[in-house]
N, C-alpha and C. Protein backbone atom coordinates (compact mmCIF):
# COMPACT_ATOMS: atom_id res chain seq x y z
N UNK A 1 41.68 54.95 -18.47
CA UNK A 1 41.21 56.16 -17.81
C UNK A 1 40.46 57.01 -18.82
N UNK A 2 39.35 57.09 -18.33
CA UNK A 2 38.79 58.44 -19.07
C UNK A 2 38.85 59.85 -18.86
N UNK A 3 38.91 60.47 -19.44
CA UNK A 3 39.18 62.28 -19.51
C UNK A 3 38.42 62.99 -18.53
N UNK A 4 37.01 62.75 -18.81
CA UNK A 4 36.07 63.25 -17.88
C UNK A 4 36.30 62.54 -16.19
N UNK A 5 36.86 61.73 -16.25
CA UNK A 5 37.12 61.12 -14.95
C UNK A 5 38.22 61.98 -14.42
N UNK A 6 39.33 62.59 -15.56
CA UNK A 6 40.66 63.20 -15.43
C UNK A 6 40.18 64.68 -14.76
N UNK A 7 39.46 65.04 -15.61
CA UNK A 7 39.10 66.23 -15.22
C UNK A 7 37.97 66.69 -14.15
N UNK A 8 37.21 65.69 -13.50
CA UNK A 8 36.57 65.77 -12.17
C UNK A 8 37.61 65.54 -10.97
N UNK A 9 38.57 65.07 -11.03
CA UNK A 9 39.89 64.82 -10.16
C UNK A 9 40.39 66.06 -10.35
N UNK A 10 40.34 66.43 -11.13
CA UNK A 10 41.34 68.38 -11.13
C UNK A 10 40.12 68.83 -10.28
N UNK A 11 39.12 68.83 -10.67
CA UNK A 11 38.10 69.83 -10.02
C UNK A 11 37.84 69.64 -8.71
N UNK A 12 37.53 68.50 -8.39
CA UNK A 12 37.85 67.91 -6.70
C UNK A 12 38.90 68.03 -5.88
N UNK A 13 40.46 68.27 -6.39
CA UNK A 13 41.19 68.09 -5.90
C UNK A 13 41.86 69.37 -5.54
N UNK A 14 41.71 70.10 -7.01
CA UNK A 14 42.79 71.39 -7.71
C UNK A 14 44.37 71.27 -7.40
N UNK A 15 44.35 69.81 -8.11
CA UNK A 15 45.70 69.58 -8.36
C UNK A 15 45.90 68.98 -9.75
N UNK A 16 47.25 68.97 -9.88
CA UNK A 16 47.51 68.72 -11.11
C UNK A 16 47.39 67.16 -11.64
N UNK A 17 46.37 66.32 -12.18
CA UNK A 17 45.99 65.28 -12.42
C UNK A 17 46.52 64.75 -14.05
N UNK A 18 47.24 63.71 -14.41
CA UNK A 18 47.62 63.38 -15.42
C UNK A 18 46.91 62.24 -15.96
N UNK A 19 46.86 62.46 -17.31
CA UNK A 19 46.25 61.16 -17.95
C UNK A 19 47.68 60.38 -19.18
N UNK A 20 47.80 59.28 -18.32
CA UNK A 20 48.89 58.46 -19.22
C UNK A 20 48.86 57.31 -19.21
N UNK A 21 49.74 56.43 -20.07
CA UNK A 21 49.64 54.91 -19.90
C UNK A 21 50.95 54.74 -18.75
N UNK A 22 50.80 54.46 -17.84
CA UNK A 22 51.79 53.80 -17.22
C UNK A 22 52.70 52.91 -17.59
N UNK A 23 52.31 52.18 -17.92
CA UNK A 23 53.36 50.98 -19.02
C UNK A 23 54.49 51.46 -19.63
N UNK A 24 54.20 52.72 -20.40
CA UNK A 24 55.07 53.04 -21.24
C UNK A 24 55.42 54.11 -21.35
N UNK A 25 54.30 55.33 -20.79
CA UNK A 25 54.80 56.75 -20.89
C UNK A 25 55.87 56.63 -20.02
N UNK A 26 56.87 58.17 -19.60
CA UNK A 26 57.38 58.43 -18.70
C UNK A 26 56.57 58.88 -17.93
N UNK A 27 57.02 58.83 -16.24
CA UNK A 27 56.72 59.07 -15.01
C UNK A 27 57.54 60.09 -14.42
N UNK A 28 56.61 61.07 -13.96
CA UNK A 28 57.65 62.23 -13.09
C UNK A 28 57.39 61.30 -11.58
N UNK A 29 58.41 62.20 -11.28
CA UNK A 29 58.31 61.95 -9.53
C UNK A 29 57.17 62.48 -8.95
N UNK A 30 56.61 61.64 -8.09
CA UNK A 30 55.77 62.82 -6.87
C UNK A 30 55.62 61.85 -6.01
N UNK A 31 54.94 62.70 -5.01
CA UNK A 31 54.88 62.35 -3.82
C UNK A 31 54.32 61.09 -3.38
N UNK A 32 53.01 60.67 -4.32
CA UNK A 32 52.34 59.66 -4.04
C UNK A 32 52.03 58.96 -5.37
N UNK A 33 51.71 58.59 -6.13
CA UNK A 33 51.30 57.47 -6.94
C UNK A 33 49.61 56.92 -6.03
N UNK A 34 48.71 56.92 -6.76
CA UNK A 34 47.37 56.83 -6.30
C UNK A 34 46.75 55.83 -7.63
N UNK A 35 45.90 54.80 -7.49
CA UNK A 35 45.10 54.16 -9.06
C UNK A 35 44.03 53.15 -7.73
N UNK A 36 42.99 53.45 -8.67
CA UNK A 36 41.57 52.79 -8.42
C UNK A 36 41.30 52.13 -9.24
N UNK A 37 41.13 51.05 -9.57
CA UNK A 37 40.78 49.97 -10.28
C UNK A 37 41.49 50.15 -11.69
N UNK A 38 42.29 50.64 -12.02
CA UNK A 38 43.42 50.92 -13.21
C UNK A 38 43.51 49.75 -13.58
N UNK A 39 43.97 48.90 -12.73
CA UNK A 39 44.64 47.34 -12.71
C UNK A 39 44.07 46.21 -13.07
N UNK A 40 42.46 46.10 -13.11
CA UNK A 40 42.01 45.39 -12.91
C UNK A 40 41.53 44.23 -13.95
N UNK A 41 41.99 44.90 -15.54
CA UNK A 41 41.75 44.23 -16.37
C UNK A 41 43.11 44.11 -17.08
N UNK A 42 44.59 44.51 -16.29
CA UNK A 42 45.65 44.35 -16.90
C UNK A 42 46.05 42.47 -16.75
N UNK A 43 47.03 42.22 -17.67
CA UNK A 43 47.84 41.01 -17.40
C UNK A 43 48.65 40.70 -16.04
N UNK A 44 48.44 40.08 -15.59
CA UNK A 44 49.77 39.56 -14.14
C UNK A 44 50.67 40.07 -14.43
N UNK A 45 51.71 40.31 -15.29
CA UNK A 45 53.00 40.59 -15.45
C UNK A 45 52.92 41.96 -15.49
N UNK A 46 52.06 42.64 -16.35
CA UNK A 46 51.41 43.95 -16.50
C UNK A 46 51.31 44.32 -15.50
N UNK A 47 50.44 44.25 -14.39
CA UNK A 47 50.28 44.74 -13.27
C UNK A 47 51.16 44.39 -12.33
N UNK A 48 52.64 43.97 -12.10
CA UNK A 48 53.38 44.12 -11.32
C UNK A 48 54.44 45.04 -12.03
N UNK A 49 54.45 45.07 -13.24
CA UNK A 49 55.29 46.25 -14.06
C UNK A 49 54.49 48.12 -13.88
N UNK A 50 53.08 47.80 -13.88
CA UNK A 50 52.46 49.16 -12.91
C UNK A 50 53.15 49.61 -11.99
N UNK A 51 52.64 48.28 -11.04
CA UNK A 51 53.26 48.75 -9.58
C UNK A 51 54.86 49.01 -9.59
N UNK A 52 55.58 48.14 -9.71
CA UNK A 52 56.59 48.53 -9.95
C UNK A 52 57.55 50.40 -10.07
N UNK A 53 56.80 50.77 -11.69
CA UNK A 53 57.35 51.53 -12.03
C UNK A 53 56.37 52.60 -11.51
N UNK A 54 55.17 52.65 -10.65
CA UNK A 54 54.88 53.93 -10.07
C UNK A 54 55.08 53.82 -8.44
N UNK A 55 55.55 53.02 -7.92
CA UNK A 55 56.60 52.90 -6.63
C UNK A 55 58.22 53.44 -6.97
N UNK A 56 58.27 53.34 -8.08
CA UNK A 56 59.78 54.06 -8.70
C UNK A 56 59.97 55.36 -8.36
N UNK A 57 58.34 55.63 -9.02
CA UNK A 57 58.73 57.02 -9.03
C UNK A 57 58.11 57.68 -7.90
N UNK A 58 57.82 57.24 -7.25
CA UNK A 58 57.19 57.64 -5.61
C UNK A 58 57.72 58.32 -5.06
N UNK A 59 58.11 59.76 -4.46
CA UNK A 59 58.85 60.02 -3.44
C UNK A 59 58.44 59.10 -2.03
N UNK A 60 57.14 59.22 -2.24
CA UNK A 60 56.72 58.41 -0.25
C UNK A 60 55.82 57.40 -0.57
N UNK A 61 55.37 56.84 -1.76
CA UNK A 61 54.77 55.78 -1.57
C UNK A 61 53.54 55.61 -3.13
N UNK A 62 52.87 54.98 -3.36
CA UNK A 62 51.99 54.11 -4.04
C UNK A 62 50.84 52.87 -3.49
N UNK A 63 49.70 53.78 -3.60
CA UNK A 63 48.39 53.14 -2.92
C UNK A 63 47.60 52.47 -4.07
N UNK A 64 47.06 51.38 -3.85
CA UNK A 64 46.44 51.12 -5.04
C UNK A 64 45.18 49.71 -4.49
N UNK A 65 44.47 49.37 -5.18
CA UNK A 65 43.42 48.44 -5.35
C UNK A 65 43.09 47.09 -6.23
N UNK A 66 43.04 46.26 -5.96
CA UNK A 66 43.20 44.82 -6.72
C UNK A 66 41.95 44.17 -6.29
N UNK A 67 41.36 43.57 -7.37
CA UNK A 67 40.74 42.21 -6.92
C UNK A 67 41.02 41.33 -6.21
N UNK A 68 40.68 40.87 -4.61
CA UNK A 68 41.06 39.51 -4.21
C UNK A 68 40.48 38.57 -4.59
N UNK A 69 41.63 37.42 -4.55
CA UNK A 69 41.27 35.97 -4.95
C UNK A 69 42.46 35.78 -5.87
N UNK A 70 42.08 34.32 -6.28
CA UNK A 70 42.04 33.70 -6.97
C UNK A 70 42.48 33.85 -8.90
N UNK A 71 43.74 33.50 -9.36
CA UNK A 71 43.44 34.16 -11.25
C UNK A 71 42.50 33.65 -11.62
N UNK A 72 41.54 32.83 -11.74
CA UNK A 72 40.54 32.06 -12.49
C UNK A 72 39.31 32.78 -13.22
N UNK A 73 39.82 34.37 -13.33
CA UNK A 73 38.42 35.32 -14.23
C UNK A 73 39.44 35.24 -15.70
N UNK A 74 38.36 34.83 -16.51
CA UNK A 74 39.07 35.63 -18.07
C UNK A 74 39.09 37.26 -18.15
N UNK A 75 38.08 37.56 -17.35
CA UNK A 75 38.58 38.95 -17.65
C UNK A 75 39.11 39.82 -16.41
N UNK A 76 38.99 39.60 -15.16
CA UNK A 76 39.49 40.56 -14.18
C UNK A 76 41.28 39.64 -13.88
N UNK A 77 41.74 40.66 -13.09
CA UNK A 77 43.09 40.31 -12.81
C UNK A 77 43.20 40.06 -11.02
N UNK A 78 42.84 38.42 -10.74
CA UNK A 78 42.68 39.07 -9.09
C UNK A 78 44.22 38.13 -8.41
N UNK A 79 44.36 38.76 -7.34
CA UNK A 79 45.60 38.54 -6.68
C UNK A 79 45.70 38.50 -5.37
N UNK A 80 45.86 37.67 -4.89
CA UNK A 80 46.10 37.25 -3.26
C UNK A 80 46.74 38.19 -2.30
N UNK A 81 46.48 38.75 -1.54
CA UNK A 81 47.20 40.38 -0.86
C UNK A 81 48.25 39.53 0.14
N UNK A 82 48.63 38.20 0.30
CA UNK A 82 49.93 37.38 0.52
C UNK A 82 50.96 37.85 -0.48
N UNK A 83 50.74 37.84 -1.83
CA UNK A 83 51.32 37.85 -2.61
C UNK A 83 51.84 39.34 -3.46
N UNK A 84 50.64 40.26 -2.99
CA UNK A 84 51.17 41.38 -3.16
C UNK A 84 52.11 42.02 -1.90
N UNK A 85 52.28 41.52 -0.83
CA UNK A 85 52.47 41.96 -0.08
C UNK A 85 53.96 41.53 0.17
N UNK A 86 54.69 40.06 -0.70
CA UNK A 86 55.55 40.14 -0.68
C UNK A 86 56.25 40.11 -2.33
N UNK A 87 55.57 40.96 -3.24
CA UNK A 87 55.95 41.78 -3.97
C UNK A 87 56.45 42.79 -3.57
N UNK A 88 55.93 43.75 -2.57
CA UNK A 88 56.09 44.86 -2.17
C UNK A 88 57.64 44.92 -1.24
N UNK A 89 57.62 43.75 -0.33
CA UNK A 89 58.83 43.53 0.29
C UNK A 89 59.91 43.51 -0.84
N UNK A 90 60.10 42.53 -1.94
CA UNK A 90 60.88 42.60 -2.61
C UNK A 90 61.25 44.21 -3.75
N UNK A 91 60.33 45.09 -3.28
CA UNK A 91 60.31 46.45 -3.98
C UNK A 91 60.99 47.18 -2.53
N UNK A 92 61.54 46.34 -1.60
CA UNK A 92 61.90 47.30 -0.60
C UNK A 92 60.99 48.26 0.62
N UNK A 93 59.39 47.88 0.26
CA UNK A 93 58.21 48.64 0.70
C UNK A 93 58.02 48.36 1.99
N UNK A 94 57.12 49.48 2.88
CA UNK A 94 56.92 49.17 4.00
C UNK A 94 55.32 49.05 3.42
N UNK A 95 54.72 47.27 3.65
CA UNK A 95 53.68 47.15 2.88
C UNK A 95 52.49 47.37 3.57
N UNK A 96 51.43 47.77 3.77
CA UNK A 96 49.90 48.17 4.69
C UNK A 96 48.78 47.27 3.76
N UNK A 97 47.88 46.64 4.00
CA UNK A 97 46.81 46.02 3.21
C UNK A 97 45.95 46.16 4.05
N UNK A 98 44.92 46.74 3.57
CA UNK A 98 43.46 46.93 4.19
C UNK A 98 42.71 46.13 3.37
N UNK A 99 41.48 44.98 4.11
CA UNK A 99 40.30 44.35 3.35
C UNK A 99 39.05 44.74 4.17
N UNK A 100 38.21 44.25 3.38
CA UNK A 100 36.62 44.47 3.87
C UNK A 100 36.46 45.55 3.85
N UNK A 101 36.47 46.39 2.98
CA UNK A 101 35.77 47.50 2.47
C UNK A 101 34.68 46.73 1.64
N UNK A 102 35.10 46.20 0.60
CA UNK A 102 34.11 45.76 -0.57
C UNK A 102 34.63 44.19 -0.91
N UNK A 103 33.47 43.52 -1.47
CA UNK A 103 33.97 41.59 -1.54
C UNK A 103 34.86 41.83 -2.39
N UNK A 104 35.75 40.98 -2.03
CA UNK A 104 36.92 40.51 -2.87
C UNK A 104 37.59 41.42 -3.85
N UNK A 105 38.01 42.45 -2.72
CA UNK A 105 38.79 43.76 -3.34
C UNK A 105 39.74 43.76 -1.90
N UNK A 106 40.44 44.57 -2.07
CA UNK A 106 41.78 45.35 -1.15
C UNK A 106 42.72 45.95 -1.64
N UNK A 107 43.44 47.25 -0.64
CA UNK A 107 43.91 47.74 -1.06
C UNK A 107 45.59 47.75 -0.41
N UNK A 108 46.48 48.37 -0.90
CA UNK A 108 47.93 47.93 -0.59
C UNK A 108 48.45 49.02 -0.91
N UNK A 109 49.29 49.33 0.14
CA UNK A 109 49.89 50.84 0.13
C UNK A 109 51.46 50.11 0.44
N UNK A 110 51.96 50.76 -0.67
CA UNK A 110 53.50 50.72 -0.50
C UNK A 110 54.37 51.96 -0.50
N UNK A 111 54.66 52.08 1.33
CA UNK A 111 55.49 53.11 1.36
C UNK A 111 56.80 53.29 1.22
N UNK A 112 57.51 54.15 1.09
CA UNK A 112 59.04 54.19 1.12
C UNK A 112 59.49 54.35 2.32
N UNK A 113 60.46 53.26 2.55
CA UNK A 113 61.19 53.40 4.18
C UNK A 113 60.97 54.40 4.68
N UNK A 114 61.27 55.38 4.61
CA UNK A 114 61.93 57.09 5.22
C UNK A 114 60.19 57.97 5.08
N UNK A 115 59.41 57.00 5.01
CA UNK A 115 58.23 58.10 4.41
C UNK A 115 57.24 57.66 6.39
N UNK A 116 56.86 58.95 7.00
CA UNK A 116 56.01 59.03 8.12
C UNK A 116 55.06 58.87 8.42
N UNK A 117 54.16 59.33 7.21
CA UNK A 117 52.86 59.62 6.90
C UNK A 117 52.30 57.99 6.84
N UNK A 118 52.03 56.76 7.63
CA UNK A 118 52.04 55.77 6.83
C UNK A 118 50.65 55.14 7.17
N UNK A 119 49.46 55.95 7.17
CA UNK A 119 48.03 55.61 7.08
C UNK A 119 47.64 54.77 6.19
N UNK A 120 46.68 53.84 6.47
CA UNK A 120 45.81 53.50 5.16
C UNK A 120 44.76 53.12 5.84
């Protein structure tokens, strides 16, 4: 993440926007957990330890974006939305996947049982 990216999200939003490593910083709670292409050049294991630990700290959920397909890039990280989707089950999630926005992208919203709001 870049700064200037950090700080056009405060200005668009006028909320409080953080810049951290997920991996390793600590995570407060909130409401949602949000990442746009964050993921996309992490490791497989890496990017289910993302998701993971910002569905942790979710009060209602964690939306996020992946490459579809296939692992076969040296450099992108892409993942079958079968497979995220029963990641998400095993995180307990009520899972949503939207495609065809853009080629071989989608996105996957993992809500928390008890959460209403459950658009994507």
């Amino acid at each position: 993440c870049m700064q200037p990216m950090v700080e056009e999200a405060r200005r668009r939003t006028g909320r409080e926007v953080r810049h951290c490593d997920v991996l390793h910083d600590p995570l407060e709670t909130a409401d949602y957990y949000v990442c746009s292409g964050g993921m996309n050049l992490l490791q497989p294991s890496e990017t289910r330890q993302f998701i993971a630990r910002c569905y942790a700290h979710a009060a209602k959920g964690f939306i996020f974006n992946l490459p579809e397909g296939d692992d076969d890039s040296l450099v992108y990280n892409y993942f079958r939305p079968a497979d995220i989707r029963a990641f998400g089950k095993e995180l307990g999630a009520d899972v949503r996947i939207k495609r065809g926005y853009l080629r071989r992208d989608f996105t996957a919203a993992f809500y928390k049982p008890a959460t209403s709001e459950k658009e994507l």
